[in-house]
N, C-alpha and C. Protein backbone atom coordinates (compact mmCIF):
# COMPACT_ATOMS: atom_id res chain seq x y z
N UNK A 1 -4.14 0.19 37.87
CA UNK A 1 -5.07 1.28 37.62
C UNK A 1 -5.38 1.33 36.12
N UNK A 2 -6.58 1.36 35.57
CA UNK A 2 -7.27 1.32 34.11
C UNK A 2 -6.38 2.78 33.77
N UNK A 3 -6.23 2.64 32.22
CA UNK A 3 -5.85 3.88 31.65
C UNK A 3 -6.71 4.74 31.40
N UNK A 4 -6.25 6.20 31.20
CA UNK A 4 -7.34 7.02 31.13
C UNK A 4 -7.58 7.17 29.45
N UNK A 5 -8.60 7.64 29.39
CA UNK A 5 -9.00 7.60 27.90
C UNK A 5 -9.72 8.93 27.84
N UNK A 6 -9.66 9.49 26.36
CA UNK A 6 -10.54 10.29 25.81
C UNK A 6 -11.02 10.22 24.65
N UNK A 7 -12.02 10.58 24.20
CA UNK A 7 -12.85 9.78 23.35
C UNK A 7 -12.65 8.60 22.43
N UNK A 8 -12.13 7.43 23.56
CA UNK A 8 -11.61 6.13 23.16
C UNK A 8 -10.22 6.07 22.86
N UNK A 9 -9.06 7.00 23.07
CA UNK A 9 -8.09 7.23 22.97
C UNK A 9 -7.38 7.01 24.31
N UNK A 10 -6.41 6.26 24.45
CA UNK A 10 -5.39 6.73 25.38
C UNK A 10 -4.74 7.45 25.88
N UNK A 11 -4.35 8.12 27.27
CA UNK A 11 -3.95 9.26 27.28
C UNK A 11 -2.99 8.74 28.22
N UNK A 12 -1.24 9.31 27.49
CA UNK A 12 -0.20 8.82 28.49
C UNK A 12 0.25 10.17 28.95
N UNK A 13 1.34 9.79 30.38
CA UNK A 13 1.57 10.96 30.86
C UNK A 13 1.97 12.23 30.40
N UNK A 14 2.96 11.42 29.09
CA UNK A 14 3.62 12.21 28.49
C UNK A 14 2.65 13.68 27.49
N UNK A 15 1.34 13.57 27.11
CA UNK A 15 0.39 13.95 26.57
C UNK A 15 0.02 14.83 27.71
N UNK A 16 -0.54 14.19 29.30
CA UNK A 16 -0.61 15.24 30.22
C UNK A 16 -0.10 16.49 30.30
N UNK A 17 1.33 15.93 30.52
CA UNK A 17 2.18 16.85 30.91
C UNK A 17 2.36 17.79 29.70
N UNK A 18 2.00 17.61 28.36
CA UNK A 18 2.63 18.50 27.22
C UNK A 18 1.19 19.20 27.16
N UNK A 19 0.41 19.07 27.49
CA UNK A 19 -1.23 19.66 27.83
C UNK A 19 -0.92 20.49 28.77
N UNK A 20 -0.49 20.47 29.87
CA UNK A 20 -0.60 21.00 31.18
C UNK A 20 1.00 22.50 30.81
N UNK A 21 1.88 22.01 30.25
CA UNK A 21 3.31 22.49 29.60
C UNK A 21 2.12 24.38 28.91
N UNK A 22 1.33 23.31 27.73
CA UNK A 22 0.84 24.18 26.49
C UNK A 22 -0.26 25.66 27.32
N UNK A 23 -0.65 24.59 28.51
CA UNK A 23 -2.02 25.75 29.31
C UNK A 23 -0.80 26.35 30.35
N UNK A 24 -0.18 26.19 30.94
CA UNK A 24 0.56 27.49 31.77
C UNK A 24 1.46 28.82 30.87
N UNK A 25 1.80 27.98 29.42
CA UNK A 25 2.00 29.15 28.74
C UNK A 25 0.87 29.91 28.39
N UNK A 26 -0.03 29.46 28.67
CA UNK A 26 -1.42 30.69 27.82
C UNK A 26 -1.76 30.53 26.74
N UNK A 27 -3.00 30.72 26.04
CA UNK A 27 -3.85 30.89 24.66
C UNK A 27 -4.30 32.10 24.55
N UNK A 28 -4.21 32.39 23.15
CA UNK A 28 -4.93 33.42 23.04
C UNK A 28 -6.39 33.62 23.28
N UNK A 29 -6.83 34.60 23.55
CA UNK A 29 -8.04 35.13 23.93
C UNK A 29 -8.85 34.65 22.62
N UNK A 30 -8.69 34.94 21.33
CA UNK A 30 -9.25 34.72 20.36
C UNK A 30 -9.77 32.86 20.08
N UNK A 31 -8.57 32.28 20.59
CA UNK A 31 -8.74 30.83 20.28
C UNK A 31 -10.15 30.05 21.33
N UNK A 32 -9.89 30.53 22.35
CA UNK A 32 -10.87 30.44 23.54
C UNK A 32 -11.93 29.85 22.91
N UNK A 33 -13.25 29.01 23.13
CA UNK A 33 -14.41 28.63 23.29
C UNK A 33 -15.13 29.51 23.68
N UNK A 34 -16.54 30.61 23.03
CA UNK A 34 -16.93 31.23 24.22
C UNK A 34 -18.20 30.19 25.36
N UNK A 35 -18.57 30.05 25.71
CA UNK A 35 -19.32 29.25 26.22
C UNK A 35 -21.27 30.23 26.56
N UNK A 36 -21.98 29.28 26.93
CA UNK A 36 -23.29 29.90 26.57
C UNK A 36 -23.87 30.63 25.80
N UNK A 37 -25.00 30.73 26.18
CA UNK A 37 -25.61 31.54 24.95
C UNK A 37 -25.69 32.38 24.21
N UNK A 38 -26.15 33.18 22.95
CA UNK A 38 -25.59 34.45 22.37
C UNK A 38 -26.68 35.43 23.27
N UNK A 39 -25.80 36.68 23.71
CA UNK A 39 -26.85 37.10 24.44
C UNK A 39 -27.66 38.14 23.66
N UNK A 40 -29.17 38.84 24.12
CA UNK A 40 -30.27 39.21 23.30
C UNK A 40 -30.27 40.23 23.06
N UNK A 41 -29.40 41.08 24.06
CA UNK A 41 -29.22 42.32 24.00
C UNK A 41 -27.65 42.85 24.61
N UNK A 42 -28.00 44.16 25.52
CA UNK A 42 -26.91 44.76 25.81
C UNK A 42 -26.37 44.38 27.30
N UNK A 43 -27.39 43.83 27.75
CA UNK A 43 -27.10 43.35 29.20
C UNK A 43 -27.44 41.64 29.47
N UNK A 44 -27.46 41.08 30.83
CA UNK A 44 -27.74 40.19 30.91
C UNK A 44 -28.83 39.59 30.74
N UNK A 45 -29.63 38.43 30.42
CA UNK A 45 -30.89 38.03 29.79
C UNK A 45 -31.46 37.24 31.23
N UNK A 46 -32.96 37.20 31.21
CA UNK A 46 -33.65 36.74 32.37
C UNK A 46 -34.45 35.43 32.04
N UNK A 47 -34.47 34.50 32.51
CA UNK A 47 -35.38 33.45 32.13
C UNK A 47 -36.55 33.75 33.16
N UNK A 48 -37.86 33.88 31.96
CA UNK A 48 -38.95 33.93 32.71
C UNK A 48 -39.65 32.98 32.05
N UNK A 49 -40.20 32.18 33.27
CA UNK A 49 -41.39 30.90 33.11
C UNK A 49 -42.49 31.28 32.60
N UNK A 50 -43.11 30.82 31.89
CA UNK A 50 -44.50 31.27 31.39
C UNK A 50 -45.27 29.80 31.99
N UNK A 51 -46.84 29.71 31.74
CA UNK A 51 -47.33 28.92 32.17
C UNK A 51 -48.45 28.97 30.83
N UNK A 52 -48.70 27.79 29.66
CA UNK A 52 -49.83 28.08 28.81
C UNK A 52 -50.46 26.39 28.73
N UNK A 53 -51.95 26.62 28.54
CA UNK A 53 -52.40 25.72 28.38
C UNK A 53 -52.01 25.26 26.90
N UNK A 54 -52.56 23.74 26.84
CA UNK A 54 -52.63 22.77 25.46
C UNK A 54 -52.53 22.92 24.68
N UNK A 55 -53.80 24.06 24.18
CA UNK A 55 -54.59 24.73 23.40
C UNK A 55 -53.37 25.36 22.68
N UNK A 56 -53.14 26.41 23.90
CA UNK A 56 -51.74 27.58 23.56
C UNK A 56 -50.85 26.90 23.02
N UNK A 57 -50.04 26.71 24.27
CA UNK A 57 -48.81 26.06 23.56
C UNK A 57 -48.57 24.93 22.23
N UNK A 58 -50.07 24.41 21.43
CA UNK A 58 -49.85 23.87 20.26
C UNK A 58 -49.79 24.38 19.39
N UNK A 59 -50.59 25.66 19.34
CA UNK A 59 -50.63 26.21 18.21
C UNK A 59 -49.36 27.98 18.21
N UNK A 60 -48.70 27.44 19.22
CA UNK A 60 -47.69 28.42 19.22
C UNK A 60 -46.43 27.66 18.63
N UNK A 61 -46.24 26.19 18.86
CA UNK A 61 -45.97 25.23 18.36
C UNK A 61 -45.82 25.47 16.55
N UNK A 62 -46.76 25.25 16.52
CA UNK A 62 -47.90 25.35 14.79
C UNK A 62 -47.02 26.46 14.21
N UNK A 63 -47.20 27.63 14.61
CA UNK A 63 -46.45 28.91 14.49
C UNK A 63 -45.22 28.80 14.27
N UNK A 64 -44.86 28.54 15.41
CA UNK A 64 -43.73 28.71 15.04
C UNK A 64 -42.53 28.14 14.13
N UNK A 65 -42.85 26.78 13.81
CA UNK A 65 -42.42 26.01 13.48
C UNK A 65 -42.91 26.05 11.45
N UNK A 66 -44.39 26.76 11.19
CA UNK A 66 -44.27 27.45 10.13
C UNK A 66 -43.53 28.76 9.67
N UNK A 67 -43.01 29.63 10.85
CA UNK A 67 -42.27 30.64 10.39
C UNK A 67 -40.85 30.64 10.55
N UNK A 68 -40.50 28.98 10.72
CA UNK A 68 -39.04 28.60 11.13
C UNK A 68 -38.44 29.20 12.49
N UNK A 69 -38.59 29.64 13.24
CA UNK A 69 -38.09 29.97 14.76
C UNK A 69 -38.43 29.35 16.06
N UNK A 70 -37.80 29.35 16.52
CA UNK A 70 -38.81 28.41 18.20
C UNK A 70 -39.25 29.43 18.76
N UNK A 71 -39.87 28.72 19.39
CA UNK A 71 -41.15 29.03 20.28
C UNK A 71 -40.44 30.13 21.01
N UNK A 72 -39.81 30.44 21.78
CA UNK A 72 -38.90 31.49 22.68
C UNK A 72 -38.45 32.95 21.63
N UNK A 73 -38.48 32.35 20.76
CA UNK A 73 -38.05 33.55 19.45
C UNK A 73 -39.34 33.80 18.85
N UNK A 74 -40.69 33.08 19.05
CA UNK A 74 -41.50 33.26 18.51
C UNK A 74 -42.98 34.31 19.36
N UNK A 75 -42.28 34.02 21.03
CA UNK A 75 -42.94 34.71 22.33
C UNK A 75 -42.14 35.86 22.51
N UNK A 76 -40.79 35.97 22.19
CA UNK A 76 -39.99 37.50 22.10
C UNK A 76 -40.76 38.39 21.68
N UNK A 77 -40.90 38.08 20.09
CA UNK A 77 -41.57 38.60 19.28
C UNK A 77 -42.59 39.34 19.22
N UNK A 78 -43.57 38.51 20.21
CA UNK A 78 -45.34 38.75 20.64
C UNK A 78 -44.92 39.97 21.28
N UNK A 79 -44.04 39.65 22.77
CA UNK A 79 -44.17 40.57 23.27
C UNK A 79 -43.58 42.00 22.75
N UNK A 80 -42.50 41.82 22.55
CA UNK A 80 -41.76 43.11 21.47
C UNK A 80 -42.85 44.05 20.80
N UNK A 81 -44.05 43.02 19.52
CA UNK A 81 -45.32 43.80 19.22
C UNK A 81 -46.26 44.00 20.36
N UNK A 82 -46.31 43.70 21.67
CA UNK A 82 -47.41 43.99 22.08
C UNK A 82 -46.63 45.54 23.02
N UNK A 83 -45.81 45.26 23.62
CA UNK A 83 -45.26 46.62 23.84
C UNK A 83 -44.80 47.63 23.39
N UNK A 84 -44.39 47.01 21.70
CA UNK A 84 -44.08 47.95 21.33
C UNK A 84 -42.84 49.02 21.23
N UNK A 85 -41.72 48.00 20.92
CA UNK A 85 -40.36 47.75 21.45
C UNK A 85 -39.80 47.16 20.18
N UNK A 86 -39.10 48.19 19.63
CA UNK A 86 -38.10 47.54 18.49
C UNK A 86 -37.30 46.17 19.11
């Protein structure tokens, strides 16, 4: 059976087992990874599809990319001023 490897490293049992030893004692909460995205607000965030022509989406492109933000931070925005929503 090929050895197992991680990022080009060898991994012997003995490493398993002192891995597997280190996670049934527990980590702190603090050390943790959080995983996904930062969220936008106070609750959970919605992905909504937009649909823009060529035209649009280049020069939102254009935009955004002169005021340093992407495009998603740059359509927040729109809408935030168009509703009217700190």
């Amino acid at each position: 059976m090929a050895q197992e490897k991680i990022q080009g490293i060898s991994v012997s049992d003995e490493m398993i087992e002192s891995w597997a030893a280190e996670a049934e004692t527990g980590y702190p909460f603090e050390q943790l990874r959080k995983r996904g995205r930062k969220s936008l607000g106070d609750g959970v965030s919605e992905v909504i599809p937009v649909r823009m022509d060529q035209e649009l989406l280049s020069a939102l492109a254009a935009r955004a990319e002169l005021e340093h933000v992407t495009r998603s931070e740059a359509i927040r925005a729109a809408v935030r001023d168009w509703v009217h929503v700190a």
